[in-house]
PDB file of N, CA and C in Angstrom:
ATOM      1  N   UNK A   1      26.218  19.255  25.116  1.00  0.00           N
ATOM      2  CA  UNK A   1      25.216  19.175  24.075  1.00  0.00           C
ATOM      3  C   UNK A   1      23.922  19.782  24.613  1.00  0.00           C
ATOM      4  N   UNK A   2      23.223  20.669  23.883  1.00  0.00           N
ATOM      5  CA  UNK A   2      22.009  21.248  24.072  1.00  0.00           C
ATOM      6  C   UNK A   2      20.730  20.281  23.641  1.00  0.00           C
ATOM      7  N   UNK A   3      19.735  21.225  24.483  1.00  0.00           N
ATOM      8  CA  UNK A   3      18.812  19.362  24.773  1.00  0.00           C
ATOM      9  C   UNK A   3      17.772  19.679  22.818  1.00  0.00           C
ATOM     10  N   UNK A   4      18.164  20.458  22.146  1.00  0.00           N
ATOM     11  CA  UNK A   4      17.064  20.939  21.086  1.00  0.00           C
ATOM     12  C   UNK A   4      17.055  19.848  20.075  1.00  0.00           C
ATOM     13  N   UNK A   5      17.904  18.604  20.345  1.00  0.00           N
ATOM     14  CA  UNK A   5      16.968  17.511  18.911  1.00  0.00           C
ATOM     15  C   UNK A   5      16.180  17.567  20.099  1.00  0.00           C
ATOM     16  N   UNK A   6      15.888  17.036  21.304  1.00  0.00           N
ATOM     17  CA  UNK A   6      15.180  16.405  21.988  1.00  0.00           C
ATOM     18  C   UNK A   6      13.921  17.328  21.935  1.00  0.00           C
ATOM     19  N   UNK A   7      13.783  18.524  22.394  1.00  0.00           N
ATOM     20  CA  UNK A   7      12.642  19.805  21.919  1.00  0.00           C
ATOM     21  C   UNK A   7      11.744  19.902  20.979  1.00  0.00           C
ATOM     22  N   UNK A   8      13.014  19.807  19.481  1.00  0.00           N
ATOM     23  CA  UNK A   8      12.544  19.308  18.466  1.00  0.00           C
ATOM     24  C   UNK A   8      11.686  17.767  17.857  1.00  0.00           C
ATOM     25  N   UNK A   9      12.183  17.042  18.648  1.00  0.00           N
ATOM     26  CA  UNK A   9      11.677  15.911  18.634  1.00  0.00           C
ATOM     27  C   UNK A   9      12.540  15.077  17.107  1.00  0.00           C
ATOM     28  N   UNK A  10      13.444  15.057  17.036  1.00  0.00           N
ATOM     29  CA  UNK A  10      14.608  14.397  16.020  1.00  0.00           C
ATOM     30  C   UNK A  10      14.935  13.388  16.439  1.00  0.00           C
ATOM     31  N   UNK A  11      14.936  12.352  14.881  1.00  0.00           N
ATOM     32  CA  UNK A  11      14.942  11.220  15.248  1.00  0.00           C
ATOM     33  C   UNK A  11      16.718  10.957  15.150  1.00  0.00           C
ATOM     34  N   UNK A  12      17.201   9.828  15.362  1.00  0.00           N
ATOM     35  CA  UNK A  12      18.324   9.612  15.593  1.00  0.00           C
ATOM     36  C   UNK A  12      18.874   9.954  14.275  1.00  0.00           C
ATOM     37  N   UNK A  13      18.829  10.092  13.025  1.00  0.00           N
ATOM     38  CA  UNK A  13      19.903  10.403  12.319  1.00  0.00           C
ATOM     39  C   UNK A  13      19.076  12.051  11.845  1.00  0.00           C
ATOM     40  N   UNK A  14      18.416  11.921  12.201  1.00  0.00           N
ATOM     41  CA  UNK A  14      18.183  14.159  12.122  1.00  0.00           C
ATOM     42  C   UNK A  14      19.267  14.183  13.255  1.00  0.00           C
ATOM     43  N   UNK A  15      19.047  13.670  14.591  1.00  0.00           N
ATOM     44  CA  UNK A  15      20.242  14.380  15.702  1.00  0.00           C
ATOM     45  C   UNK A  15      21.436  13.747  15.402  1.00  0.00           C
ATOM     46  N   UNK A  16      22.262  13.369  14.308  1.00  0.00           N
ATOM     47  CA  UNK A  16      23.442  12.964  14.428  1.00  0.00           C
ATOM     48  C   UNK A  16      23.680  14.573  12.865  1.00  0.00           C
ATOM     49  N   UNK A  17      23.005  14.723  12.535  1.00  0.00           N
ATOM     50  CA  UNK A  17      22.747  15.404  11.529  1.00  0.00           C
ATOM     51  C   UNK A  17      22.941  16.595  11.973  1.00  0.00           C
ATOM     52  N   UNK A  18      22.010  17.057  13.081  1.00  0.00           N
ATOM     53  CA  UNK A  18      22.202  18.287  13.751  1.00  0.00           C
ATOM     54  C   UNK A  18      23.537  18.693  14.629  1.00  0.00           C
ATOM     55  N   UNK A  19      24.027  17.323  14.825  1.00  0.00           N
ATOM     56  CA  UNK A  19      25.258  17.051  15.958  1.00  0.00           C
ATOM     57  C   UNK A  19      26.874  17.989  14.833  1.00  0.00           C
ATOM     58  N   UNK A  20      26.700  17.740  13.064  1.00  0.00           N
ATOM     59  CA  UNK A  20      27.987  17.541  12.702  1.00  0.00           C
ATOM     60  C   UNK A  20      27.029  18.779  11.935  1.00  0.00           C
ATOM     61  N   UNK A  21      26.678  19.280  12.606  1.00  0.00           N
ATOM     62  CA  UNK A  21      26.853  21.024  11.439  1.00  0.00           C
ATOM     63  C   UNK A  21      27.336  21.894  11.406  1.00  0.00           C
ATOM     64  N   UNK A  22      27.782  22.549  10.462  1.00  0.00           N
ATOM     65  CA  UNK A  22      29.428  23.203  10.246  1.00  0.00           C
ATOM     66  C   UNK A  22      28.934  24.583  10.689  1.00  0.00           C
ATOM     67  N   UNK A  23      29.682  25.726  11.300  1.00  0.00           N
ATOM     68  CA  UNK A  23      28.982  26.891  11.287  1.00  0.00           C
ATOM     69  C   UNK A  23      28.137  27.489  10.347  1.00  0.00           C
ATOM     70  N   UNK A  24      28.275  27.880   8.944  1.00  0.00           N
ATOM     71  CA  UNK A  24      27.199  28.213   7.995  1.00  0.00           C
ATOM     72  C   UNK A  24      26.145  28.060   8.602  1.00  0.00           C
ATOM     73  N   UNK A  25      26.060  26.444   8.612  1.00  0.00           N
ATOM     74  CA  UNK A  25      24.686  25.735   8.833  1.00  0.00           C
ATOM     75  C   UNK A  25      24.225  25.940  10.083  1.00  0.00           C
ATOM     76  N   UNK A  26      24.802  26.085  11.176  1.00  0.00           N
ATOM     77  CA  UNK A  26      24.321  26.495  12.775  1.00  0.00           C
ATOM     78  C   UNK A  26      23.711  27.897  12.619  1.00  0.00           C
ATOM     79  N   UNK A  27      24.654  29.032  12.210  1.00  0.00           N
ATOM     80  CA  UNK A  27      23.823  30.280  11.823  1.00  0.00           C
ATOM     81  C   UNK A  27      22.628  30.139  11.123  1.00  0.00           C
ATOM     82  N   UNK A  28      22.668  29.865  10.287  1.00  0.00           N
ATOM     83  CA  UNK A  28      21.660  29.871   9.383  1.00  0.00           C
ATOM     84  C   UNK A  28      20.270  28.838  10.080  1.00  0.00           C
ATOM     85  N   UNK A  29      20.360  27.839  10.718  1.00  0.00           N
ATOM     86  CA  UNK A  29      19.493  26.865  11.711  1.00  0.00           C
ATOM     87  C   UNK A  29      19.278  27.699  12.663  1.00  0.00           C
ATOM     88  N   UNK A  30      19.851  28.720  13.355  1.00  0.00           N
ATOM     89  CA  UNK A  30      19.160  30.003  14.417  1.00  0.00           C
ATOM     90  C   UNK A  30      19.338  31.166  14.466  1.00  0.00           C
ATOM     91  N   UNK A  31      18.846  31.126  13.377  1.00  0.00           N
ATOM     92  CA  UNK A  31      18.083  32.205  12.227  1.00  0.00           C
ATOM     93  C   UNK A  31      17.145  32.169  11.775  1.00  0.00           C
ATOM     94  N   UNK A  32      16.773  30.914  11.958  1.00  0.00           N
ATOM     95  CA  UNK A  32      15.248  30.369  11.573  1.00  0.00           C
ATOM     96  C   UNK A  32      13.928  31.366  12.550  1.00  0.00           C
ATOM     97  N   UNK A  33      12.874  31.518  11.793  1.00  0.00           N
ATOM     98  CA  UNK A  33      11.773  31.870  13.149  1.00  0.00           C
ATOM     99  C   UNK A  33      11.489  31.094  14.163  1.00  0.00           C
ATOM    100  N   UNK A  34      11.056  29.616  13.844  1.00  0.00           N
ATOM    101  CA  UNK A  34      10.647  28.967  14.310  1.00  0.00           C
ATOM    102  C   UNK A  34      10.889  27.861  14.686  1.00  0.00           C
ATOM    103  N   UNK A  35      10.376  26.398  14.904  1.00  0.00           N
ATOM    104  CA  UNK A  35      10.700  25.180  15.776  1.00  0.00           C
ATOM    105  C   UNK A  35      10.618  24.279  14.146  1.00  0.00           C
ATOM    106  N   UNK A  36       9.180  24.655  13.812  1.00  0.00           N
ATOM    107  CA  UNK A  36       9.179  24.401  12.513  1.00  0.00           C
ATOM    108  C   UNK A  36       9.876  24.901  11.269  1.00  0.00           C
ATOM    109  N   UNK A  37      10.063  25.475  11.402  1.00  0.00           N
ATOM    110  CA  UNK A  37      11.551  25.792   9.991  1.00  0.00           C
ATOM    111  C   UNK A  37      12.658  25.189  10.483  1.00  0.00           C
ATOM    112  N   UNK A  38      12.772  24.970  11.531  1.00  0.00           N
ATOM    113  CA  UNK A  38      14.526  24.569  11.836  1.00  0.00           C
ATOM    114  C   UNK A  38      14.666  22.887  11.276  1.00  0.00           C
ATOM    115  N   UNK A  39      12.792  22.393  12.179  1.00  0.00           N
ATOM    116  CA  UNK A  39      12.642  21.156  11.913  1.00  0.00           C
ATOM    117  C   UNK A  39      12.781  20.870  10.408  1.00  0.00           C
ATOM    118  N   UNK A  40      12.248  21.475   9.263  1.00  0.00           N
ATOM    119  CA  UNK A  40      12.468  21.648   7.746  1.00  0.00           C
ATOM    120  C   UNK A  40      13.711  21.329   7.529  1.00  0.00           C
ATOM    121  N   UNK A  41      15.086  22.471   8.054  1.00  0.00           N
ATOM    122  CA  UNK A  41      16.008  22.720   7.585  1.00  0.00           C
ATOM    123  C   UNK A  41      16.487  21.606   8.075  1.00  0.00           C
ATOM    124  N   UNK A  42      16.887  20.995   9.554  1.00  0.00           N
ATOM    125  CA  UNK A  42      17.850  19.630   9.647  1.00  0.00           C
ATOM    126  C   UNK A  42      16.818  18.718   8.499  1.00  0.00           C
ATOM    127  N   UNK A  43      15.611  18.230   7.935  1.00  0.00           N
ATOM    128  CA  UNK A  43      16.011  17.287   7.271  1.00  0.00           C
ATOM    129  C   UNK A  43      15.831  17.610   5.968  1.00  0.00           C
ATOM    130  N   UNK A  44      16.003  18.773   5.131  1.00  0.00           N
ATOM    131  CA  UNK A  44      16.791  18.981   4.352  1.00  0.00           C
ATOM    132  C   UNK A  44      18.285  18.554   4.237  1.00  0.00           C
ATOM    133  N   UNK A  45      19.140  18.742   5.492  1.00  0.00           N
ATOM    134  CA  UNK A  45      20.375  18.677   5.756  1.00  0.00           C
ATOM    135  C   UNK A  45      20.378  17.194   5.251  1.00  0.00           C
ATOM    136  N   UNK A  46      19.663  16.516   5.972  1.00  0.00           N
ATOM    137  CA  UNK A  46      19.448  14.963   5.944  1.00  0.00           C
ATOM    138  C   UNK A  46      19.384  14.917   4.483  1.00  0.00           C
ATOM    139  N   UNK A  47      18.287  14.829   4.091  1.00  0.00           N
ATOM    140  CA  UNK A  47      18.283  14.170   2.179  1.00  0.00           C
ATOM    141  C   UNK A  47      19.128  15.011   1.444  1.00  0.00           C
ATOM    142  N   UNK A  48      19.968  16.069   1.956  1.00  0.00           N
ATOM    143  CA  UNK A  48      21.366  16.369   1.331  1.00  0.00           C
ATOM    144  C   UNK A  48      22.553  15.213   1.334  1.00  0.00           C
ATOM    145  N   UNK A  49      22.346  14.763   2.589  1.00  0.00           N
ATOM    146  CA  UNK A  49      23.404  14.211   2.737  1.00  0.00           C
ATOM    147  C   UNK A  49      22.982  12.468   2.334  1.00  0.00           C
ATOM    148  N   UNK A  50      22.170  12.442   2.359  1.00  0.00           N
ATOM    149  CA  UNK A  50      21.738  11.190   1.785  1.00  0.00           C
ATOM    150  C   UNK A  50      21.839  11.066   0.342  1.00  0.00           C
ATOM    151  N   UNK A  51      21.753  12.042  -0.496  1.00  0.00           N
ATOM    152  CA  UNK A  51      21.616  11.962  -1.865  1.00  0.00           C
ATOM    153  C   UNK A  51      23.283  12.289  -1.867  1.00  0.00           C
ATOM    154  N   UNK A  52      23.759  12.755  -1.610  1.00  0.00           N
ATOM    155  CA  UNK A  52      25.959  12.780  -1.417  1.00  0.00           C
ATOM    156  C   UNK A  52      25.759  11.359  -1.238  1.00  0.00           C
ATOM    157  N   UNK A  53      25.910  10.543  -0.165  1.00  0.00           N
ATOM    158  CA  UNK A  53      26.029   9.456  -0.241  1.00  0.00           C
ATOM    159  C   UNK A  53      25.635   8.258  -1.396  1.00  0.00           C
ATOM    160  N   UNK A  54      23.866   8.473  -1.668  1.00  0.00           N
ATOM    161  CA  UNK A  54      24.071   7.713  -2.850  1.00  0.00           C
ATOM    162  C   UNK A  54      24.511   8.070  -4.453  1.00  0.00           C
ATOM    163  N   UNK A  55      25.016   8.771  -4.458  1.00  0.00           N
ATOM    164  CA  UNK A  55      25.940   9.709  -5.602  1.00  0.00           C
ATOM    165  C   UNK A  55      27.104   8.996  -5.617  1.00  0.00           C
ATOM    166  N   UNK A  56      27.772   8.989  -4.230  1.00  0.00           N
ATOM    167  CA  UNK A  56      29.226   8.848  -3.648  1.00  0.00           C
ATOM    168  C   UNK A  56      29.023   7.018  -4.110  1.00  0.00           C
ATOM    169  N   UNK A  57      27.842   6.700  -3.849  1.00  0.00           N
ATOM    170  CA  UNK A  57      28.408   5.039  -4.009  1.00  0.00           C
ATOM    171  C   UNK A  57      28.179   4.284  -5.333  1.00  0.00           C
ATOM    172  N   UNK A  58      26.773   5.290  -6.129  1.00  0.00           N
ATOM    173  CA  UNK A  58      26.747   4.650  -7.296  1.00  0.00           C
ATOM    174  C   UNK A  58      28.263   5.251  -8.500  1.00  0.00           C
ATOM    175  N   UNK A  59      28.920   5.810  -8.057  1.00  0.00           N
ATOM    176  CA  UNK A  59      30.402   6.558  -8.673  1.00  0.00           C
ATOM    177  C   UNK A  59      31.290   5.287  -8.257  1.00  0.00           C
ATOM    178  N   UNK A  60      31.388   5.345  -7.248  1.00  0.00           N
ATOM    179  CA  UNK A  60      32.294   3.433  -6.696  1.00  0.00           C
ATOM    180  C   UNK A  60      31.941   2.650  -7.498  1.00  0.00           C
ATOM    181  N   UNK A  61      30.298   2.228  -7.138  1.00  0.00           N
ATOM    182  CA  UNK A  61      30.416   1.227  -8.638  1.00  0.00           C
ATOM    183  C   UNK A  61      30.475   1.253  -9.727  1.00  0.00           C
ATOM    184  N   UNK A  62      30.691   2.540 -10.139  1.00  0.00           N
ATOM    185  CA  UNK A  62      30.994   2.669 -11.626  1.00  0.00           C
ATOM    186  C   UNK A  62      32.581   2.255 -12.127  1.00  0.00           C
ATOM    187  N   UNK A  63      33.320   3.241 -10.764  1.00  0.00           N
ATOM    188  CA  UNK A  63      34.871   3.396 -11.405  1.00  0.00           C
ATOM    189  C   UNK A  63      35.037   1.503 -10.808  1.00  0.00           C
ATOM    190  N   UNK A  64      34.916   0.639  -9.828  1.00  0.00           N
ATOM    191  CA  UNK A  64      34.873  -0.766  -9.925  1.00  0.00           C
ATOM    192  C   UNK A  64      34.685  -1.373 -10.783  1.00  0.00           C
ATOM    193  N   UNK A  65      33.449  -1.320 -11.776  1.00  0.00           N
ATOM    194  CA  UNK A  65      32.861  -1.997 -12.648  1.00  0.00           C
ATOM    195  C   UNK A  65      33.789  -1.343 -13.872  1.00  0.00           C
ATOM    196  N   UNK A  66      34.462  -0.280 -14.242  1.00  0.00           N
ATOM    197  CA  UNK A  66      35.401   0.057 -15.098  1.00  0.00           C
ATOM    198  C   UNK A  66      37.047  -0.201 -14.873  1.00  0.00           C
ATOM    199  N   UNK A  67      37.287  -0.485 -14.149  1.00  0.00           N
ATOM    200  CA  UNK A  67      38.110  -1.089 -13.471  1.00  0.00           C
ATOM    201  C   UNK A  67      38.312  -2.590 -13.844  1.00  0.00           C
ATOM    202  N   UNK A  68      37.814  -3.096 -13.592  1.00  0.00           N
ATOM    203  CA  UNK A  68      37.568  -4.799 -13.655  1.00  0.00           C
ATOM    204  C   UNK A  68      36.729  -5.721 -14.621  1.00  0.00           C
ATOM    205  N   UNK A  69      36.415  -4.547 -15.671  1.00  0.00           N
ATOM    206  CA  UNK A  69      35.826  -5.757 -16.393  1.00  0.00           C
ATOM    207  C   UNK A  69      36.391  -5.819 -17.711  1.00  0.00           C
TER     208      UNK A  69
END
């Protein structure tokens, strides 16, 4: 592992964030100019994946609550 959350200064779920990025996203992250755009782009990555998740769970409670009542 390369030391650049630490460079960057990323907090633990930006560097778990930066840890699971698919190639696209690695090219495109150094490709960036700078320390600051990259910093932009992982937490973009982040409230991507945060808004998937709460998407992903308010859909559970839907098909549950259609399910069972």
């Amino acid at each position: 592992m390369d030391g650049t959350p630490a460079r960057l200064g990323l907090n633990p779920v930006e560097t778990e964030v930066y840890n699971n990025m698919i190639a696209r996203e690695r090219i495109t992250f150094n490709a960036l100019p700078d320390d600051n755009a990259r910093i932009g782009y992982v937490r973009a990555l982040v409230d991507r994946d945060r808004t998937w998740r709460e998407r992903s769970d308010i859909s559970q409670k839907l098909i549950y609550c259609g399910l069972y009542r």
